[in-house]
C-alpha atoms as a PDB file:
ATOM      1  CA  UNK A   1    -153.826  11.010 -90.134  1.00  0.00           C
ATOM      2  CA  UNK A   2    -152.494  14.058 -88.236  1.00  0.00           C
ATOM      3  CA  UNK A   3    -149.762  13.373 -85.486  1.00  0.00           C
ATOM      4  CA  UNK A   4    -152.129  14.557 -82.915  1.00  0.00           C
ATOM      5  CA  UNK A   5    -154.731  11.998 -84.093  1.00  0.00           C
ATOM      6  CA  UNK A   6    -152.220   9.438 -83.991  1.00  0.00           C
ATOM      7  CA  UNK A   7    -151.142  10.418 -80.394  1.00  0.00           C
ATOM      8  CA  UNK A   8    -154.848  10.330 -79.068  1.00  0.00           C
ATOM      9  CA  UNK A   9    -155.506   6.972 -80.920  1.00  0.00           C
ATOM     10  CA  UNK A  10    -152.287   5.682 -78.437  1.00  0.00           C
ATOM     11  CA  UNK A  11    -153.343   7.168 -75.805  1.00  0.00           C
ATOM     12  CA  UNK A  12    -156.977   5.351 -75.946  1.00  0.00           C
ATOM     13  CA  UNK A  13    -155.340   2.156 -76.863  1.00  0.00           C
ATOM     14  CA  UNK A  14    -153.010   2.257 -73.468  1.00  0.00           C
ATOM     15  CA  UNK A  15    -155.708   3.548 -71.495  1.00  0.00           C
ATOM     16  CA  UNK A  16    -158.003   0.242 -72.588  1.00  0.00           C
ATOM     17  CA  UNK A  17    -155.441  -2.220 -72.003  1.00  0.00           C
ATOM     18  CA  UNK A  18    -154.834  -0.759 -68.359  1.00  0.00           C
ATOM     19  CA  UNK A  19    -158.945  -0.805 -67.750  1.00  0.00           C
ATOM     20  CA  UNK A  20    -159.422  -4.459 -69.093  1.00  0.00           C
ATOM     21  CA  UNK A  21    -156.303  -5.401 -66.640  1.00  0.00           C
ATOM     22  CA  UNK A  22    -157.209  -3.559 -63.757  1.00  0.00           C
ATOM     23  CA  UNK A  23    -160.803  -5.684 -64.098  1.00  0.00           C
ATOM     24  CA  UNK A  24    -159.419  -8.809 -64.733  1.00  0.00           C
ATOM     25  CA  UNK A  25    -160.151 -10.634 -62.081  1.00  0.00           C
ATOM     26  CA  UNK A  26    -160.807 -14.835 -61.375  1.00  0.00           C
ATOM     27  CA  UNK A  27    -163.526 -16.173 -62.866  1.00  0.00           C
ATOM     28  CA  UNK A  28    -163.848 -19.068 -60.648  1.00  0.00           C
ATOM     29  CA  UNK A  29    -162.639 -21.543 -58.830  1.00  0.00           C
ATOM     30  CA  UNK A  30    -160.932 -24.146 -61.378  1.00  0.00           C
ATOM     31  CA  UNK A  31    -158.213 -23.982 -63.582  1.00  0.00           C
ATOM     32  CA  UNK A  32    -156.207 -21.509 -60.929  1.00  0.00           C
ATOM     33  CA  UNK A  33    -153.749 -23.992 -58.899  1.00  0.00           C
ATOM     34  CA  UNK A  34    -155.671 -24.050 -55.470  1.00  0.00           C
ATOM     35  CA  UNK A  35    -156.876 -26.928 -53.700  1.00  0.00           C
ATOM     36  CA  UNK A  36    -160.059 -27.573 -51.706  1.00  0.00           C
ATOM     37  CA  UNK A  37    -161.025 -29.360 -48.312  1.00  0.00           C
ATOM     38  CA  UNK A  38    -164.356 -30.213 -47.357  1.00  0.00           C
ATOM     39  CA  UNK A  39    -165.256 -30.812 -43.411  1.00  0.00           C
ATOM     40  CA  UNK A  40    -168.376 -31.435 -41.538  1.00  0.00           C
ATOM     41  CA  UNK A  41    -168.899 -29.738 -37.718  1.00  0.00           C
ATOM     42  CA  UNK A  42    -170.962 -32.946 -35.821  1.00  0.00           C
ATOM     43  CA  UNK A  43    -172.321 -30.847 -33.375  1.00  0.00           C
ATOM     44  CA  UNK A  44    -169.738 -29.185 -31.205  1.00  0.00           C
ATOM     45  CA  UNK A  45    -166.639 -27.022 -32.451  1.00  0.00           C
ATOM     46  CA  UNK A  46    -164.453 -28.323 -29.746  1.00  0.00           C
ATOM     47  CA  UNK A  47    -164.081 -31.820 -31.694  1.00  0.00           C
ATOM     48  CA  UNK A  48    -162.035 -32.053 -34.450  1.00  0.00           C
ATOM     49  CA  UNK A  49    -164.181 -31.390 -37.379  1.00  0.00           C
ATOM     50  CA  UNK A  50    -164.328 -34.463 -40.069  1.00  0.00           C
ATOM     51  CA  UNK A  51    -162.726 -34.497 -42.932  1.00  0.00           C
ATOM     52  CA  UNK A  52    -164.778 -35.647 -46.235  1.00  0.00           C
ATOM     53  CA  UNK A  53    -163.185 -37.904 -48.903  1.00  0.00           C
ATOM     54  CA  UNK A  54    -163.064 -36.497 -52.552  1.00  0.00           C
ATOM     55  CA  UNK A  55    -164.922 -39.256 -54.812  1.00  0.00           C
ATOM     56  CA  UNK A  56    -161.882 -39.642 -56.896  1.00  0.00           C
ATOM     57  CA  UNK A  57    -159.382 -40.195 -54.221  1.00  0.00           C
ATOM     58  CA  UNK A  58    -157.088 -37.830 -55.205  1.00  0.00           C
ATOM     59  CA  UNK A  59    -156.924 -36.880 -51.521  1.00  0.00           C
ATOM     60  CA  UNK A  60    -157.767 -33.918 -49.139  1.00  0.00           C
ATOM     61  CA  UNK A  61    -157.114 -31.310 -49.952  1.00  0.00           C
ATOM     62  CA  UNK A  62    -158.174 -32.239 -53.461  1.00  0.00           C
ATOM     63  CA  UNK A  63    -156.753 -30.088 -56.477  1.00  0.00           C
ATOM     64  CA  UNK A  64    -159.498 -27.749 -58.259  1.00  0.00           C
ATOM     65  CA  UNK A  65    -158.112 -28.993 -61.796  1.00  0.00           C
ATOM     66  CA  UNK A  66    -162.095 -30.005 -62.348  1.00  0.00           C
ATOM     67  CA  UNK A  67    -165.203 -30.303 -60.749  1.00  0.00           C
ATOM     68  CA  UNK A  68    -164.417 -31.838 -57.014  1.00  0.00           C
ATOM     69  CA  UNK A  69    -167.339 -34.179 -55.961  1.00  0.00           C
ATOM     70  CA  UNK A  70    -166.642 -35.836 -52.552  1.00  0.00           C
ATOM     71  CA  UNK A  71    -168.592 -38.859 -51.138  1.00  0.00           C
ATOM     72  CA  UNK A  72    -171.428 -39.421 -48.985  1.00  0.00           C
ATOM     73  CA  UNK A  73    -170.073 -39.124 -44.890  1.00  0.00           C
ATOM     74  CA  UNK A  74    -171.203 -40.805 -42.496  1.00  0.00           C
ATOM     75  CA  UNK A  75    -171.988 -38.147 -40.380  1.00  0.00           C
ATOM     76  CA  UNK A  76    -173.171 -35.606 -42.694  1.00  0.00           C
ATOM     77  CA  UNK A  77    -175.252 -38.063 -45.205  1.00  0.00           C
ATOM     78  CA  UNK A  78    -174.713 -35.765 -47.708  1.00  0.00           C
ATOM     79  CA  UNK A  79    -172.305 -35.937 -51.637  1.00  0.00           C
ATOM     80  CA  UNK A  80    -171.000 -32.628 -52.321  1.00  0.00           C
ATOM     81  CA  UNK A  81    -169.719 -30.959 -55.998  1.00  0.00           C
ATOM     82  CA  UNK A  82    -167.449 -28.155 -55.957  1.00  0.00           C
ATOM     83  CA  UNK A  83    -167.780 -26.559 -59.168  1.00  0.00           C
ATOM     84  CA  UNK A  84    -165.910 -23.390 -60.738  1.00  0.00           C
ATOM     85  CA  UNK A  85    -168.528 -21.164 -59.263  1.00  0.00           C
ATOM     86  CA  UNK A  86    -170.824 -23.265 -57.211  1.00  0.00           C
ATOM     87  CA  UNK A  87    -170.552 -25.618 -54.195  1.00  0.00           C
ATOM     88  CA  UNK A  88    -173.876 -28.254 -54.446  1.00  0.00           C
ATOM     89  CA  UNK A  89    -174.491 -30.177 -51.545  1.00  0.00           C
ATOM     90  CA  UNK A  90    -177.289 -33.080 -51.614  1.00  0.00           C
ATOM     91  CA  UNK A  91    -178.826 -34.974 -49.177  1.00  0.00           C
ATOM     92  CA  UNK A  92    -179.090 -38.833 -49.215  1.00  0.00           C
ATOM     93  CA  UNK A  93    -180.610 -39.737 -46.591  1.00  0.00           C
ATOM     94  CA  UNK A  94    -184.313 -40.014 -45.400  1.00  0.00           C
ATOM     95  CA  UNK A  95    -186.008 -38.634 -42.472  1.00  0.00           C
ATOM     96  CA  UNK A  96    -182.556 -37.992 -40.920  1.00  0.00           C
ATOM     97  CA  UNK A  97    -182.004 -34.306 -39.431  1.00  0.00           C
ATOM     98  CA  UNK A  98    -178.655 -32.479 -39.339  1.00  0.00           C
ATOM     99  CA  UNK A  99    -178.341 -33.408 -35.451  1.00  0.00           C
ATOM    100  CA  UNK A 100    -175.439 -35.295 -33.841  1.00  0.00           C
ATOM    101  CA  UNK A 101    -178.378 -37.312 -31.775  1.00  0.00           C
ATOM    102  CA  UNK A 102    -179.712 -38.291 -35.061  1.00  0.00           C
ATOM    103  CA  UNK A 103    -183.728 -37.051 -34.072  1.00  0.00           C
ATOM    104  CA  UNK A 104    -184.037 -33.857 -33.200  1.00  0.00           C
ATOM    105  CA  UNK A 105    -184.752 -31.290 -36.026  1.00  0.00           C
ATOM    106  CA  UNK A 106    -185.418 -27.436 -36.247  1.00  0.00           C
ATOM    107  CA  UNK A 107    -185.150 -25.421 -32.808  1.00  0.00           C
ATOM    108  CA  UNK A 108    -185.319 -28.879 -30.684  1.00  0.00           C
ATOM    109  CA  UNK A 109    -181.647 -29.547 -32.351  1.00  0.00           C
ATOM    110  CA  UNK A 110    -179.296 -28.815 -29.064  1.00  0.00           C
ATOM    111  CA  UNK A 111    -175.878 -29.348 -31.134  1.00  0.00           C
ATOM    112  CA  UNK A 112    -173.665 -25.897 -31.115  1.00  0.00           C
ATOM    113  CA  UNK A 113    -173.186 -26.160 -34.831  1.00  0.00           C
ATOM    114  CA  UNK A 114    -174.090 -28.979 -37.373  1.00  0.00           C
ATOM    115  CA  UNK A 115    -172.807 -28.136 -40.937  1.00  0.00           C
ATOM    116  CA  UNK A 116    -170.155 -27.808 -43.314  1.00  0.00           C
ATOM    117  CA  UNK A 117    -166.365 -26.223 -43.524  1.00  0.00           C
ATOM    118  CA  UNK A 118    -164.678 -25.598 -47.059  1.00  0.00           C
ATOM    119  CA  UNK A 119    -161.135 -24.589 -47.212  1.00  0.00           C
ATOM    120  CA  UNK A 120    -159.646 -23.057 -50.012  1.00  0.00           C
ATOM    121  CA  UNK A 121    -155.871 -22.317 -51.078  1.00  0.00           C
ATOM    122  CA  UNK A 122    -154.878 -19.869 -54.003  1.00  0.00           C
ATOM    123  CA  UNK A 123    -158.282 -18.395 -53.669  1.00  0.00           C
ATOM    124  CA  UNK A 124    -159.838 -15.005 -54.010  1.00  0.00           C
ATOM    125  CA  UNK A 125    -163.845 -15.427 -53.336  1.00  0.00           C
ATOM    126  CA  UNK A 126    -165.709 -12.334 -52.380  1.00  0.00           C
ATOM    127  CA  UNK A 127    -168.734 -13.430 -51.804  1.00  0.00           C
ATOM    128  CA  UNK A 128    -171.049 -16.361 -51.005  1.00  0.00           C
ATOM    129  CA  UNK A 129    -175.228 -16.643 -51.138  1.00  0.00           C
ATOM    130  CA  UNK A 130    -178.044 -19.242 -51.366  1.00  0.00           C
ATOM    131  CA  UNK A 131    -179.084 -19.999 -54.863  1.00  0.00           C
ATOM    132  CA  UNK A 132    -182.800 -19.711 -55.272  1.00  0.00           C
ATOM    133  CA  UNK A 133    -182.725 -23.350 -56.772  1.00  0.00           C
ATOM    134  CA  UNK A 134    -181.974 -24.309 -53.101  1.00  0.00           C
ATOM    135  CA  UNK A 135    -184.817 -26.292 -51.385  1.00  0.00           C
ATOM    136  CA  UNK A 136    -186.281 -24.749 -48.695  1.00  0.00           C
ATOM    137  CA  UNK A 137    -185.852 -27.282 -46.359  1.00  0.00           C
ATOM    138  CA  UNK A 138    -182.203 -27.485 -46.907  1.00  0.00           C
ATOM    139  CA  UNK A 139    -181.091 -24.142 -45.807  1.00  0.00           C
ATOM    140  CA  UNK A 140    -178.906 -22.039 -43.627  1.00  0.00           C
ATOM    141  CA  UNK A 141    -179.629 -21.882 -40.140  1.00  0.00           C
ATOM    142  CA  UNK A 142    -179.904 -18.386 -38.075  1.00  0.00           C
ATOM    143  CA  UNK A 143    -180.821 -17.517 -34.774  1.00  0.00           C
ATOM    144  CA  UNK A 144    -180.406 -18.497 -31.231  1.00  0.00           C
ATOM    145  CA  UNK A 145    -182.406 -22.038 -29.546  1.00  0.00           C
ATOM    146  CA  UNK A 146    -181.450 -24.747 -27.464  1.00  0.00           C
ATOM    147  CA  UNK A 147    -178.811 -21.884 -25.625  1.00  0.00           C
ATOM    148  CA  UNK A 148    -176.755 -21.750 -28.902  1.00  0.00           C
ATOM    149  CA  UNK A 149    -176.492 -19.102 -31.614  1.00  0.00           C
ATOM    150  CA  UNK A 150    -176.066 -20.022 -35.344  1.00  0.00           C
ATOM    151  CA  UNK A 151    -174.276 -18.376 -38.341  1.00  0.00           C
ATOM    152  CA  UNK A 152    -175.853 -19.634 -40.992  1.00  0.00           C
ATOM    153  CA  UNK A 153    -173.447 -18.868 -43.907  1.00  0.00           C
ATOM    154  CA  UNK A 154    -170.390 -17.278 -43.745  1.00  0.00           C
ATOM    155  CA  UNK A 155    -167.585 -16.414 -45.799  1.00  0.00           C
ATOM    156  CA  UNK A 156    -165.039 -16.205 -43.132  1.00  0.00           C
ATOM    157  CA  UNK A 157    -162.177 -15.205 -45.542  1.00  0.00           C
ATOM    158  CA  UNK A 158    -161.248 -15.119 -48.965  1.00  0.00           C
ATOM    159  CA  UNK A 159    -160.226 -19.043 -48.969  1.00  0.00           C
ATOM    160  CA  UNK A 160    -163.052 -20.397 -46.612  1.00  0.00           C
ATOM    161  CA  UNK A 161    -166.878 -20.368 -46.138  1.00  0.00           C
ATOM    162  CA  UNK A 162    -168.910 -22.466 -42.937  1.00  0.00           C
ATOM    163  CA  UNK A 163    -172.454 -22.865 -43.788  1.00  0.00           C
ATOM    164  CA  UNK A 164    -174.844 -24.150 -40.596  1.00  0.00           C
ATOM    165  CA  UNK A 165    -177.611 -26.520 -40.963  1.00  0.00           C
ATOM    166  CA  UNK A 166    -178.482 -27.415 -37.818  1.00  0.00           C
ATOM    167  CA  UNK A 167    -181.842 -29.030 -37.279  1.00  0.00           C
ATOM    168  CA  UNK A 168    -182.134 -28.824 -41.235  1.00  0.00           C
ATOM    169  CA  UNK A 169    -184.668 -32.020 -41.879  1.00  0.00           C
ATOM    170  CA  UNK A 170    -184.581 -32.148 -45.739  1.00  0.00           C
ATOM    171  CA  UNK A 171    -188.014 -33.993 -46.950  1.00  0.00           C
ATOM    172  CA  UNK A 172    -186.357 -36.318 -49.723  1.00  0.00           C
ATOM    173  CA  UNK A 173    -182.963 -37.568 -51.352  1.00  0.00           C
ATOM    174  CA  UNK A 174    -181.872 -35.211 -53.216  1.00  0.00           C
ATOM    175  CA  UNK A 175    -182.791 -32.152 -51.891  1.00  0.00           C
ATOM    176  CA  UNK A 176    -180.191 -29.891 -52.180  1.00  0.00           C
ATOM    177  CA  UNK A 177    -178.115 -26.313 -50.512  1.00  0.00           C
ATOM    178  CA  UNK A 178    -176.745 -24.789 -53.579  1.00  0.00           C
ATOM    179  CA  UNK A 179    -174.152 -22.026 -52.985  1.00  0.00           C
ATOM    180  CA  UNK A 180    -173.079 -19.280 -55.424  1.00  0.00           C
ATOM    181  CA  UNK A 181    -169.743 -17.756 -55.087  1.00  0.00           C
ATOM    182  CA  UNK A 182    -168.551 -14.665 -56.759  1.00  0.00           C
ATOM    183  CA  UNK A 183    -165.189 -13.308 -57.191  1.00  0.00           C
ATOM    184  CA  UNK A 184    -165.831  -9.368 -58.437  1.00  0.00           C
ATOM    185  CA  UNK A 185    -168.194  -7.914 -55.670  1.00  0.00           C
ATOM    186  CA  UNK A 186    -171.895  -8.863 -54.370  1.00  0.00           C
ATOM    187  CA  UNK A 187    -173.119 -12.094 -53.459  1.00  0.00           C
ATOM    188  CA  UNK A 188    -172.412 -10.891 -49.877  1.00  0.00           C
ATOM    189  CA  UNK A 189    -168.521 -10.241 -49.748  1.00  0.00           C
ATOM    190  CA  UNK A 190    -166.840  -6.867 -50.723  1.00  0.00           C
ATOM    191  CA  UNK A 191    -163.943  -5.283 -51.858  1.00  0.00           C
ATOM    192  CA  UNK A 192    -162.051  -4.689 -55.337  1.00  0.00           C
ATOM    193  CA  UNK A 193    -160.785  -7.624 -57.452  1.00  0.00           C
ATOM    194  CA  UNK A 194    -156.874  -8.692 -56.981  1.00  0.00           C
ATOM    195  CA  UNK A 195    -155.383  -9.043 -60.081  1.00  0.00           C
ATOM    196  CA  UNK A 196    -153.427 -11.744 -60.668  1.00  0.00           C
ATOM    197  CA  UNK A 197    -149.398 -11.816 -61.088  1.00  0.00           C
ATOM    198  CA  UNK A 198    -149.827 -11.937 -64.924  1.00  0.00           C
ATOM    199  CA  UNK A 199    -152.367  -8.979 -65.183  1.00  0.00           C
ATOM    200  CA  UNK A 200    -150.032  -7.169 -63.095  1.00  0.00           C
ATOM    201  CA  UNK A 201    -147.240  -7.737 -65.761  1.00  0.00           C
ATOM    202  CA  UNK A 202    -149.677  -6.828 -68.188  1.00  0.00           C
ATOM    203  CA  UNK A 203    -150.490  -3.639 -66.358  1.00  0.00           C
ATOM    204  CA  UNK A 204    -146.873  -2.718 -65.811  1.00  0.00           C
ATOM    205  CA  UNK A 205    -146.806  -2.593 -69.352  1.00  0.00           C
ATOM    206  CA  UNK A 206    -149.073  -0.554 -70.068  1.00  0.00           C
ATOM    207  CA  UNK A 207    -148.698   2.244 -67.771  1.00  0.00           C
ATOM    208  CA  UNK A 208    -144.938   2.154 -69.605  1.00  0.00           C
ATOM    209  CA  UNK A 209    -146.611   2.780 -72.688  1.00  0.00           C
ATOM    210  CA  UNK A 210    -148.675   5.802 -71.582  1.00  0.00           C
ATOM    211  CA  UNK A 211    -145.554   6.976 -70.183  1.00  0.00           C
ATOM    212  CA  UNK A 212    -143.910   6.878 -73.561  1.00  0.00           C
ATOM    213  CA  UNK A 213    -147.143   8.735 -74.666  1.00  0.00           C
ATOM    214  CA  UNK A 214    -146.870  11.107 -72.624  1.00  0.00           C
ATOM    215  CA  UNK A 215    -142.992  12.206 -73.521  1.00  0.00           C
ATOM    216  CA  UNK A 216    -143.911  11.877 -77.320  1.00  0.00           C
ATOM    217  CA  UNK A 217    -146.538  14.009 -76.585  1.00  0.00           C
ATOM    218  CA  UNK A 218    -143.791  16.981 -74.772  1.00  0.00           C
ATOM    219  CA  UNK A 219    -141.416  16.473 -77.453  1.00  0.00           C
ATOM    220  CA  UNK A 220    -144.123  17.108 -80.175  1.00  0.00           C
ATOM    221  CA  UNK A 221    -144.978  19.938 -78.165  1.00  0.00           C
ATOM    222  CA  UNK A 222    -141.939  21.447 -77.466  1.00  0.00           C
END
């Protein structure tokens, strides 16, 4: 093999490595050292909002080690999962609308915002949508009635998303708001992947190789 083979063979190799850093990015939610809270808005946002208990009591915020599910509320009548890249909330109650007077549903709903608050640490989510498995009676609520406007989903930062069911009547137990997250792009957020501290190193590294490279390459030259 000639020397200049040998130097372009390097030079591909260092190249790689600093692509496949550059696009490493977090895959999800688990395994990364953050922590989640769940909350649910009871019709006003000048209340405090109320907190949710995580089903196996390891407390609130509740470390994303695994799967998070969090118990039924008594306000929200709802169990919630936080997976690695989905948050799955279900309804378990019947014929019981997302209203703080308990009754009214859809645009007859006068609360300022019924729904849900999820705070992240250690996070880096891009973007948030509606998963198609999502009933249609259980979904995000837009527009402006009753003198209010509402939201529906947001991703308000990188580490929390509000999702707004006001007047939401789902039909049956079990009905469930399914929502994707993403960490690369899409799904409604935007902006380039961080990479993490490790990739970083990892990237250091190789942009010291292709340095080397590239002075192997003047003194063969030379």
């Amino acid at each position: 093999m000639t020397y200049r083979r040998k130097l372009l063979l390097a030079l591909g190799a260092t190249l790689g490595l600093a692509s496949l850093v550059l696009h490493q990015a977090q895959a999800g939610l688990l395994g990364a050292g953050g922590t989640v809270q769940a909350f649910y808005y009871n019709g006003t946002f000048t209340g405090p909002e109320v907190e949710l208990n995580a089903a196996d009591d390891s407390g609130n915020p509740a470390p994303l080690t695994g799967p998070v599910d969090y118990l039924q509320g008594p306000l929200d009548g709802s169990t919630i999962t936080v997976d690695d890249t989905e948050i799955v909330i279900t309804n378990q109650l019947t014929n019981t609308p997302f209203c703080s007077d308990g009754a009214s549903s859809g645009t007859a709903c006068a609360d300022v915002i019924s729904g849900f608050d999820f705070k992240f640490t250690g996070e880096n989510i891009l973007g948030v949508s509606v998963d198609p498995a999502s009933n249609a009676d259980f979904l995000p609520v837009t527009g402006t009635f009753q003198g209010n406007t509402h939201l529906g989903l947001q991703l308000l930062s990188n580490n929390e998303i509000q999702v707004d069911v006001t007047g939401d009547l789902p039909a049956s137990v079990g009905d469930a708001l399914i929502l994707d997250l993403s960490f690369s792009g899409g799904g409604g957020g935007s902006g380039p992947a961080v990479p993490e501290p490790a990739s970083l190193v990892l990237l250091g590294s190789a942009l010291l190789g292709l340095a080397g490279v590239g002075r192997i390459r003047r003194s063969w030259a030379s």
